[in-house]
C-alpha atoms as a PDB file:
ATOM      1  CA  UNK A   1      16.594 -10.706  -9.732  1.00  0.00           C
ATOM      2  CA  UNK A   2      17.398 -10.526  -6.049  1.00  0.00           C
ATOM      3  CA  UNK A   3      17.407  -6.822  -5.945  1.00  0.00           C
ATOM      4  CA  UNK A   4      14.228  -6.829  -7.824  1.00  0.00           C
ATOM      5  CA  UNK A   5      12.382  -8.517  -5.052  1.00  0.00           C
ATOM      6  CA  UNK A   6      14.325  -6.921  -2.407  1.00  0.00           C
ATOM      7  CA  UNK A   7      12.970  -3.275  -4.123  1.00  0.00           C
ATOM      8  CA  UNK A   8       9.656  -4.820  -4.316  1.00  0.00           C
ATOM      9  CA  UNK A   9       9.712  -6.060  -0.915  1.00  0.00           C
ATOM     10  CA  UNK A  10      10.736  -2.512   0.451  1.00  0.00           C
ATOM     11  CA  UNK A  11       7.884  -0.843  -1.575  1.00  0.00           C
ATOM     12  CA  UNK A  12       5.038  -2.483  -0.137  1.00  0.00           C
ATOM     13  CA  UNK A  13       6.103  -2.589   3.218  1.00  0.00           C
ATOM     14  CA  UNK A  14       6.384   0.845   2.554  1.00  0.00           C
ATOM     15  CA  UNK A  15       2.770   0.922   1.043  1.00  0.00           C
ATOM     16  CA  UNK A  16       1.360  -1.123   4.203  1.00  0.00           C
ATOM     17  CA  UNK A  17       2.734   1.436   6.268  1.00  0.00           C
ATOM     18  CA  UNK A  18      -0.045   3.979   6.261  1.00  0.00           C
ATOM     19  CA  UNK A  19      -2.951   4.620   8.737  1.00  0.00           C
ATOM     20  CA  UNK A  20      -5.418   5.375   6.580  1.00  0.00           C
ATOM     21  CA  UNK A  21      -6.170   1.840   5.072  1.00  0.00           C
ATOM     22  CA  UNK A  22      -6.270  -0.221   8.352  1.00  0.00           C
ATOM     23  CA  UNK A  23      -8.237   2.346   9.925  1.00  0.00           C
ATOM     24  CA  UNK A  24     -10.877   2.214   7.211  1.00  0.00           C
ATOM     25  CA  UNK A  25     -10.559  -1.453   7.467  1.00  0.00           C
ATOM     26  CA  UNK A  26     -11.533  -1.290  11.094  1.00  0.00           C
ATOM     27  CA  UNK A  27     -14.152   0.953  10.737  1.00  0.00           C
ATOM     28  CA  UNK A  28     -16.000  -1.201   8.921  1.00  0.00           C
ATOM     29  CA  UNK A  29     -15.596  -4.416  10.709  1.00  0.00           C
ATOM     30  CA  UNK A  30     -16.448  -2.579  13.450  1.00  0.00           C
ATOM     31  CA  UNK A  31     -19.684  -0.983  11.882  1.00  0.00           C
ATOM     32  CA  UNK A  32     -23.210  -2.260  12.384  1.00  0.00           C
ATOM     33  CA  UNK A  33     -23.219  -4.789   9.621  1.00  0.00           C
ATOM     34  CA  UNK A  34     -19.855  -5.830   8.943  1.00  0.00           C
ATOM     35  CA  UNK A  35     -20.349  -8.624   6.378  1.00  0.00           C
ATOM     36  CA  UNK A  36     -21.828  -6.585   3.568  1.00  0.00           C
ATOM     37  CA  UNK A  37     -18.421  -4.259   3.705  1.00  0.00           C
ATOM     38  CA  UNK A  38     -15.588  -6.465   4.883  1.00  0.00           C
ATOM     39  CA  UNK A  39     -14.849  -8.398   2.171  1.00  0.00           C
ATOM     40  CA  UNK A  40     -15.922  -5.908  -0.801  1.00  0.00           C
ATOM     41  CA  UNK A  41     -13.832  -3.280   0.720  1.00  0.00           C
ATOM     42  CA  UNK A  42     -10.580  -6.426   1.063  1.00  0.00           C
ATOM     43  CA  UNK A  43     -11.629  -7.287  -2.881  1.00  0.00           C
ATOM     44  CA  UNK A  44     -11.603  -3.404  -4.697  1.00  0.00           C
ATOM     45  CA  UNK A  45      -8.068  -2.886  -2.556  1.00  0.00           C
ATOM     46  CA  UNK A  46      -6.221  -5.804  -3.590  1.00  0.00           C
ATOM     47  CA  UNK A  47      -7.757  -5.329  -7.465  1.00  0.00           C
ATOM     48  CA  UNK A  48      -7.058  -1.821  -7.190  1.00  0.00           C
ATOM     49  CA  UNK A  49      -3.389  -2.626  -6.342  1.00  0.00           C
ATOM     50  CA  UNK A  50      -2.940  -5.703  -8.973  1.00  0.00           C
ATOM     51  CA  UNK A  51      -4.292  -3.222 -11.750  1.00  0.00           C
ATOM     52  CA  UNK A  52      -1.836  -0.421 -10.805  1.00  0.00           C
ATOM     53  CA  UNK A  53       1.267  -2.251 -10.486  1.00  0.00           C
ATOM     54  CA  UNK A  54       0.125  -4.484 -13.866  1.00  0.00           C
ATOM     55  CA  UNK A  55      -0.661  -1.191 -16.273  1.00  0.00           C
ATOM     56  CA  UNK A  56       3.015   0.561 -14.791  1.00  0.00           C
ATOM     57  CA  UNK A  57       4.300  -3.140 -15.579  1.00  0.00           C
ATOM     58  CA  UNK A  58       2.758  -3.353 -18.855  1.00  0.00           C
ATOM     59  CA  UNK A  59       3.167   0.518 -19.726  1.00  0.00           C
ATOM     60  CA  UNK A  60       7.155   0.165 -19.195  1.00  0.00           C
ATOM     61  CA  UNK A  61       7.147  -2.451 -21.826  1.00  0.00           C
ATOM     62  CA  UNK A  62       5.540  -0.390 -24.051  1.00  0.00           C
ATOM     63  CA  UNK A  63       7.366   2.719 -23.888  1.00  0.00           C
ATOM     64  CA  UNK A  64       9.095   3.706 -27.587  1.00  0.00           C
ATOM     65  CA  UNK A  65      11.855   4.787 -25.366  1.00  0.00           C
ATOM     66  CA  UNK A  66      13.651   2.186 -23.029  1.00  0.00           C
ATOM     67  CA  UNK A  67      15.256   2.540 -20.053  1.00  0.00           C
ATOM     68  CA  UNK A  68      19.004   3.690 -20.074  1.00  0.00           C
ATOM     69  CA  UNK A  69      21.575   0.624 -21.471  1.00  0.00           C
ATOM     70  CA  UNK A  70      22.319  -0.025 -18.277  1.00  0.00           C
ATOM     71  CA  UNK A  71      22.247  -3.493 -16.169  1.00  0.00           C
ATOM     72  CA  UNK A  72      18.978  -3.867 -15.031  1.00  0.00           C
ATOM     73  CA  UNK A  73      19.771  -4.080 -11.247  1.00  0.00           C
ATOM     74  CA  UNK A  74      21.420  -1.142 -11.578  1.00  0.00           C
ATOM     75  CA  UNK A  75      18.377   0.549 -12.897  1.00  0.00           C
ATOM     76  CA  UNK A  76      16.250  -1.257 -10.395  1.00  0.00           C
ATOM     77  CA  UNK A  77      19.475   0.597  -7.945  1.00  0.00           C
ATOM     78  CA  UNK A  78      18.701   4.044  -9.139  1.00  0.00           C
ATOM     79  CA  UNK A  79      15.207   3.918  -9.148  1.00  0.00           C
ATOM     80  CA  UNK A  80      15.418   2.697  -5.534  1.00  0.00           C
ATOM     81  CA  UNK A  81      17.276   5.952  -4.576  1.00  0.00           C
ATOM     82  CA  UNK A  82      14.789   8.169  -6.458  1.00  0.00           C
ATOM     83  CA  UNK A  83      12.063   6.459  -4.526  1.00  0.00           C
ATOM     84  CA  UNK A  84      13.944   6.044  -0.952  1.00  0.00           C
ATOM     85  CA  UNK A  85      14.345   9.511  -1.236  1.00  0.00           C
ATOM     86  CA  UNK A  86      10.498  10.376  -1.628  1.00  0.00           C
ATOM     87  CA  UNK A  87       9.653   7.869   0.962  1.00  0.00           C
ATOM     88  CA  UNK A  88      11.820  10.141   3.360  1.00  0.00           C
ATOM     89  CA  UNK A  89      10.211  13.795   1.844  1.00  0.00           C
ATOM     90  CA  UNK A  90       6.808  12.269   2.729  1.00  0.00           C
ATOM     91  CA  UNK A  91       7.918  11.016   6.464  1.00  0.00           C
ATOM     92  CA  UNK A  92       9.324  14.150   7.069  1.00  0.00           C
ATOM     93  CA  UNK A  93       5.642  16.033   5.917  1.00  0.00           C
ATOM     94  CA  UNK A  94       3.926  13.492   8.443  1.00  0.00           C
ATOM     95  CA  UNK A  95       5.731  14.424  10.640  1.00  0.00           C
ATOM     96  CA  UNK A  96       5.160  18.362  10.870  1.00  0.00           C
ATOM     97  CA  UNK A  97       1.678  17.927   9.334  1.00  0.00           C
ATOM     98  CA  UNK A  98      -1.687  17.857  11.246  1.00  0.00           C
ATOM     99  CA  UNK A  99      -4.096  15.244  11.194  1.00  0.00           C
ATOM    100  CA  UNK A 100      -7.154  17.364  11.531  1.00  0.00           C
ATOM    101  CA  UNK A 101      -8.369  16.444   7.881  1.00  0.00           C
ATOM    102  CA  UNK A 102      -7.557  12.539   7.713  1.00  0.00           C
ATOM    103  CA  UNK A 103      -9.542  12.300  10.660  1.00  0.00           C
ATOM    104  CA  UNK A 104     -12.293  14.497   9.431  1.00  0.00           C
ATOM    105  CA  UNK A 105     -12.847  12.430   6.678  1.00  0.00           C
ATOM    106  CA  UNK A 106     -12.688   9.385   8.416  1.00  0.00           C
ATOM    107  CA  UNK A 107     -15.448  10.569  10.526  1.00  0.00           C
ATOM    108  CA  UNK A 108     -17.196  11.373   7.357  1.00  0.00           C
ATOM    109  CA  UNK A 109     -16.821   7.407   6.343  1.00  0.00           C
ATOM    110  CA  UNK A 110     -17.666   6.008   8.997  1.00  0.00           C
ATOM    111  CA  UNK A 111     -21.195   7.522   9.502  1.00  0.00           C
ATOM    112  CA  UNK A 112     -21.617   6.540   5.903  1.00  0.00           C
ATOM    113  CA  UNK A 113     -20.760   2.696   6.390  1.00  0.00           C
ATOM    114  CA  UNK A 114     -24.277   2.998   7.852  1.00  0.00           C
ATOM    115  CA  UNK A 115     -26.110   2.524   4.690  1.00  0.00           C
ATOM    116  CA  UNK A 116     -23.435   1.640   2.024  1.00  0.00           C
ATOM    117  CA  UNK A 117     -24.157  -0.682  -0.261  1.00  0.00           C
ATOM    118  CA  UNK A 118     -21.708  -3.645  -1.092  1.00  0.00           C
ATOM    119  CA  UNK A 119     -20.417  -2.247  -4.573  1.00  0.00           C
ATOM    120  CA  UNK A 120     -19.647   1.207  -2.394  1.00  0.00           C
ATOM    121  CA  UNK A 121     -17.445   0.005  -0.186  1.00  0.00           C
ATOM    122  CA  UNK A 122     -15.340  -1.864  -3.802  1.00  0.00           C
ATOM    123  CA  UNK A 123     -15.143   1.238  -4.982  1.00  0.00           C
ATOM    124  CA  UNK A 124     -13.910   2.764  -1.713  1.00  0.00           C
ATOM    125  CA  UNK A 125     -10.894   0.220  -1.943  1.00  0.00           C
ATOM    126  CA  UNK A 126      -9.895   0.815  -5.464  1.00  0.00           C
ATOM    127  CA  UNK A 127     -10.214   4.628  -4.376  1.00  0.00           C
ATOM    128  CA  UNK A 128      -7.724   4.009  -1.498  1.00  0.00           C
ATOM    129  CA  UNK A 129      -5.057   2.966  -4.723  1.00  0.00           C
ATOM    130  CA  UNK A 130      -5.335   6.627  -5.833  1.00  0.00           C
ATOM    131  CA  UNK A 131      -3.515   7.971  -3.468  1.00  0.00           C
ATOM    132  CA  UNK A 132      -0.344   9.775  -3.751  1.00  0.00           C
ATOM    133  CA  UNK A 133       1.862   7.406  -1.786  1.00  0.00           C
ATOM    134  CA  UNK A 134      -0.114   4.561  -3.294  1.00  0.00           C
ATOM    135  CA  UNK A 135      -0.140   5.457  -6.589  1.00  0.00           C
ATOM    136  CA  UNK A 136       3.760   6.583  -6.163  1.00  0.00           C
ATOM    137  CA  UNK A 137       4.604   2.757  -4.693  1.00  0.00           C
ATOM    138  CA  UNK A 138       2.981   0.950  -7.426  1.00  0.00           C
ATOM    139  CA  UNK A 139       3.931   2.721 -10.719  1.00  0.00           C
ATOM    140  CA  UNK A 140       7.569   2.167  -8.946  1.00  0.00           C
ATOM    141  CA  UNK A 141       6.838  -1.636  -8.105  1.00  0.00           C
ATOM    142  CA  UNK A 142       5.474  -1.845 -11.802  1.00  0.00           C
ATOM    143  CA  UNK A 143       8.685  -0.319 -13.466  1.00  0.00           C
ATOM    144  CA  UNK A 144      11.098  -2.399 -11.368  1.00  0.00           C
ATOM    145  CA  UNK A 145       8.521  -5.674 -12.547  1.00  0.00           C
ATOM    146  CA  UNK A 146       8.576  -4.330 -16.298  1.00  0.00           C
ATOM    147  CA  UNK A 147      12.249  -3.589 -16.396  1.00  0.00           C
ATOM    148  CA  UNK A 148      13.177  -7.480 -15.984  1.00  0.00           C
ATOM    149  CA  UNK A 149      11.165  -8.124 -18.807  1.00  0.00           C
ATOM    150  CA  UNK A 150       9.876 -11.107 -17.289  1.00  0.00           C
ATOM    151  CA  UNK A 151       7.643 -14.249 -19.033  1.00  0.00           C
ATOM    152  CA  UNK A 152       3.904 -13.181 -17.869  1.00  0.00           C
ATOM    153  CA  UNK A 153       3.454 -16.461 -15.546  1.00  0.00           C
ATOM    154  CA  UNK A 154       6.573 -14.854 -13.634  1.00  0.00           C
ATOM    155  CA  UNK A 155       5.469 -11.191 -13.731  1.00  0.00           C
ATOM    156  CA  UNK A 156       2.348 -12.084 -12.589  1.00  0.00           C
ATOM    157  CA  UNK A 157       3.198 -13.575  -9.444  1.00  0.00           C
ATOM    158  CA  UNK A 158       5.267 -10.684  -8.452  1.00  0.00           C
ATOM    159  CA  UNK A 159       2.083  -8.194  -9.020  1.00  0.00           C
ATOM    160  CA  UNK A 160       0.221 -10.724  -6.971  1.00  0.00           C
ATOM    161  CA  UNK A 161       3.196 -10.733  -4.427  1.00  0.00           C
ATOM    162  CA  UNK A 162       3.299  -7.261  -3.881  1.00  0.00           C
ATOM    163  CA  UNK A 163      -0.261  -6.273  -3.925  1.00  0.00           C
ATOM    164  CA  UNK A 164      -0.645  -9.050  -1.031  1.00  0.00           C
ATOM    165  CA  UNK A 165       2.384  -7.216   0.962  1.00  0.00           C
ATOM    166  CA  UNK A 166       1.119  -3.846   0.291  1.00  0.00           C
ATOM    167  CA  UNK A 167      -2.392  -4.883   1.068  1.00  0.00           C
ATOM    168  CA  UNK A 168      -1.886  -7.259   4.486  1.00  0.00           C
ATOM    169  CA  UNK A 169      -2.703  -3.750   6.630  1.00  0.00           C
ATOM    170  CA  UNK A 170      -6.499  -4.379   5.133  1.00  0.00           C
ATOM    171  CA  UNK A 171      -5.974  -8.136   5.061  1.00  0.00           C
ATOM    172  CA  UNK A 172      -5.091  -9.174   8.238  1.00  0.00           C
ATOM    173  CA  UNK A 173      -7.667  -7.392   9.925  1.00  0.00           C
ATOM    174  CA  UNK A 174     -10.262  -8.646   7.981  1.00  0.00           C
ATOM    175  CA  UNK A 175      -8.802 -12.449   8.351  1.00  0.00           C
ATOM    176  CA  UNK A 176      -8.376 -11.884  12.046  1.00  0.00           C
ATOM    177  CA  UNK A 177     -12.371 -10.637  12.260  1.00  0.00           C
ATOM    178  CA  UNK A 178     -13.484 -13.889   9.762  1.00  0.00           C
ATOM    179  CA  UNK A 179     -11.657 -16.353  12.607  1.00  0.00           C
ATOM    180  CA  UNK A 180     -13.548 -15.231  15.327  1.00  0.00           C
ATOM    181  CA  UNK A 181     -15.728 -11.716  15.012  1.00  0.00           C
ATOM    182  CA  UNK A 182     -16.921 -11.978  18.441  1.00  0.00           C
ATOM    183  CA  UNK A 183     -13.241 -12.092  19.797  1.00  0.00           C
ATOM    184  CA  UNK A 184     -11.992  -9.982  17.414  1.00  0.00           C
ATOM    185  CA  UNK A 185     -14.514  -7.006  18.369  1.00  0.00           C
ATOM    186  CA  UNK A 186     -11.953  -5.416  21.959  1.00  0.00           C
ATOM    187  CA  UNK A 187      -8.498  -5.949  19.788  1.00  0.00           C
ATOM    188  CA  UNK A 188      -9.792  -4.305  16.508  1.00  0.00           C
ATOM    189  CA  UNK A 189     -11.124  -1.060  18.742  1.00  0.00           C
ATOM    190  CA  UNK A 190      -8.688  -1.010  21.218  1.00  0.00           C
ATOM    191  CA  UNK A 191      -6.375  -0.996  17.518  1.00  0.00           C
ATOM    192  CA  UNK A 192      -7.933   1.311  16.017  1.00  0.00           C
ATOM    193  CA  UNK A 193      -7.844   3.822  19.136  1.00  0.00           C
ATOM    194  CA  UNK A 194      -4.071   3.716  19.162  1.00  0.00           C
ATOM    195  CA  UNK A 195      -3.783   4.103  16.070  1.00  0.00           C
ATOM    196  CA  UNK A 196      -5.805   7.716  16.452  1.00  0.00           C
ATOM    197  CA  UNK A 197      -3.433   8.588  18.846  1.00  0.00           C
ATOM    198  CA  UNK A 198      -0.598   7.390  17.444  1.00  0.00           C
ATOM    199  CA  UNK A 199      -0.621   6.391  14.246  1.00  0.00           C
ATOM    200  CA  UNK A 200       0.460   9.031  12.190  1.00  0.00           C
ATOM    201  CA  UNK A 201       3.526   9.520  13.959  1.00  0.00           C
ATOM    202  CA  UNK A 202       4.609   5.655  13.857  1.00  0.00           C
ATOM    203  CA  UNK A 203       4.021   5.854  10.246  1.00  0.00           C
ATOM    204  CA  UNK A 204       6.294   8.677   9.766  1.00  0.00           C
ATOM    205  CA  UNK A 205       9.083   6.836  11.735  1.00  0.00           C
ATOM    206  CA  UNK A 206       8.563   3.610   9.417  1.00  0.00           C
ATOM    207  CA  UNK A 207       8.510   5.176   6.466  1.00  0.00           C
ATOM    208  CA  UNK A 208      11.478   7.052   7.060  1.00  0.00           C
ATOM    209  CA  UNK A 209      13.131   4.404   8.575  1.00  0.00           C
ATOM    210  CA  UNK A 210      12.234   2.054   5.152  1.00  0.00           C
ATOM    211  CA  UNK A 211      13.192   5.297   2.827  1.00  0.00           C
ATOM    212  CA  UNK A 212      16.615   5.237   4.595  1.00  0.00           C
ATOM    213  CA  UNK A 213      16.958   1.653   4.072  1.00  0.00           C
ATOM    214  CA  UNK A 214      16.052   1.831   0.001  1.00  0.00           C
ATOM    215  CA  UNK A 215      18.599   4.329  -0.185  1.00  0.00           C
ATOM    216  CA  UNK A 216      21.448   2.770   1.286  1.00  0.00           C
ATOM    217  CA  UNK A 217      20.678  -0.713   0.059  1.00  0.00           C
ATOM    218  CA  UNK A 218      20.438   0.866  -3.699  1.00  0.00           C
ATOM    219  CA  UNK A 219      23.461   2.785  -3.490  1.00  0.00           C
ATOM    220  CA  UNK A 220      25.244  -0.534  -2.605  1.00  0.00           C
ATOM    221  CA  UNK A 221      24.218  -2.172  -5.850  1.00  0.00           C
ATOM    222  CA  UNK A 222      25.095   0.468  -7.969  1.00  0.00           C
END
């Protein structure tokens, strides 16, 4: 059980790690009219996450064909490698990749937070769970959940666990602005700035770093 919420642990810090969420996030506290987007946007991301890692849970269990009669940490152990190893393919194409697109579509989002409507900006965050990465991160959070073939009260609070982890780089921000919007206006821009220059590039590092780390640990419990 302890390597299943290590694994899960890794994954959505690995999940958090990505630019394109918080700067989204920022963008639209940072927009003319903040409230109609803020929490929406907060709601369709964490739903977008719960329902990704529940149907890989639930689809697992369902399979005619079970995993391999192995212990189940040491499946959890050689999925982790399989996904560690991923983790450090995709680090390594951040860091030789351009960011000319991601930030031409960000521009493109941000002059449409303008006139969005409330139920736009929901569907925006359960589009941000279709990505690659994030789509890669939950069906492996959901197989490592369905593989303990846990009672649903338990399972549940894992899927809640991890979409909160792999969702606190559109959370915090957004709890940050509800404390205090007026103060939170210079951090949030002078955040979001870095994170233009620099972002990408501190990704790459972290999710490298965190691929590294799944490996090793994994091959440890094996």
């Amino acid at each position: 059980m302890l390597n299943t919420l290590a694994s899960l642990v890794l994954f959505a810090l690995a999940g958090a790690v990505s630019t394109v969420p918080v700067s989204v996030t920022i963008m639209i506290l940072l927009s003319p009219n903040p409230r109609r987007g803020a929490l929406p946007f907060l709601i369709g991301s964490l739903v977008g996450s719960i329902v990704m890692v529940s149907l890989s849970a639930v689809g697992l269990q369902l399979l005619p064909v079970r995993p391999p009669l192995l212990r189940k940490d040491e499946w959890v152990a050689q999925f982790g490698i399989v996904i560690g190893a991923m983790l450090i393919g995709y680090s390594l194409y951040l860091f030789v990749s351009k960011s000319r697109r991601e930030n031409a579509m960000l521009g493109k989002m941000k002059s449409r937070f303008r006139s969005a409507r409330p139920w736009e900006f929901v569907v925006l965050g359960l589009g941000l769970n279709l990505r690659p990465k994030a789509i890669l991160l939950a069906v492996a959070a959901g197989a490592v959940i369905g593989v303990q073939g846990l009672p649903p009260l338990e399972g549940s609070v894992l899927v809640l666990a991890y979409a909160a982890v792999v969702q606190s780089a559109v959370v915090v921000p957004v709890a940050v602005w509800l404390h205090s919007p007026e103060r939170a206006q210079v951090p949030l821009t002078a955040l979001y700035n870095w994170l233009q220059r620099h972002g990408r590039r501190i990704a790459a590092i972290v999710t490298l770093a965190i691929g590294l780390f799944i490996v090793g640990y994994s091959f440890l419990q094996l």
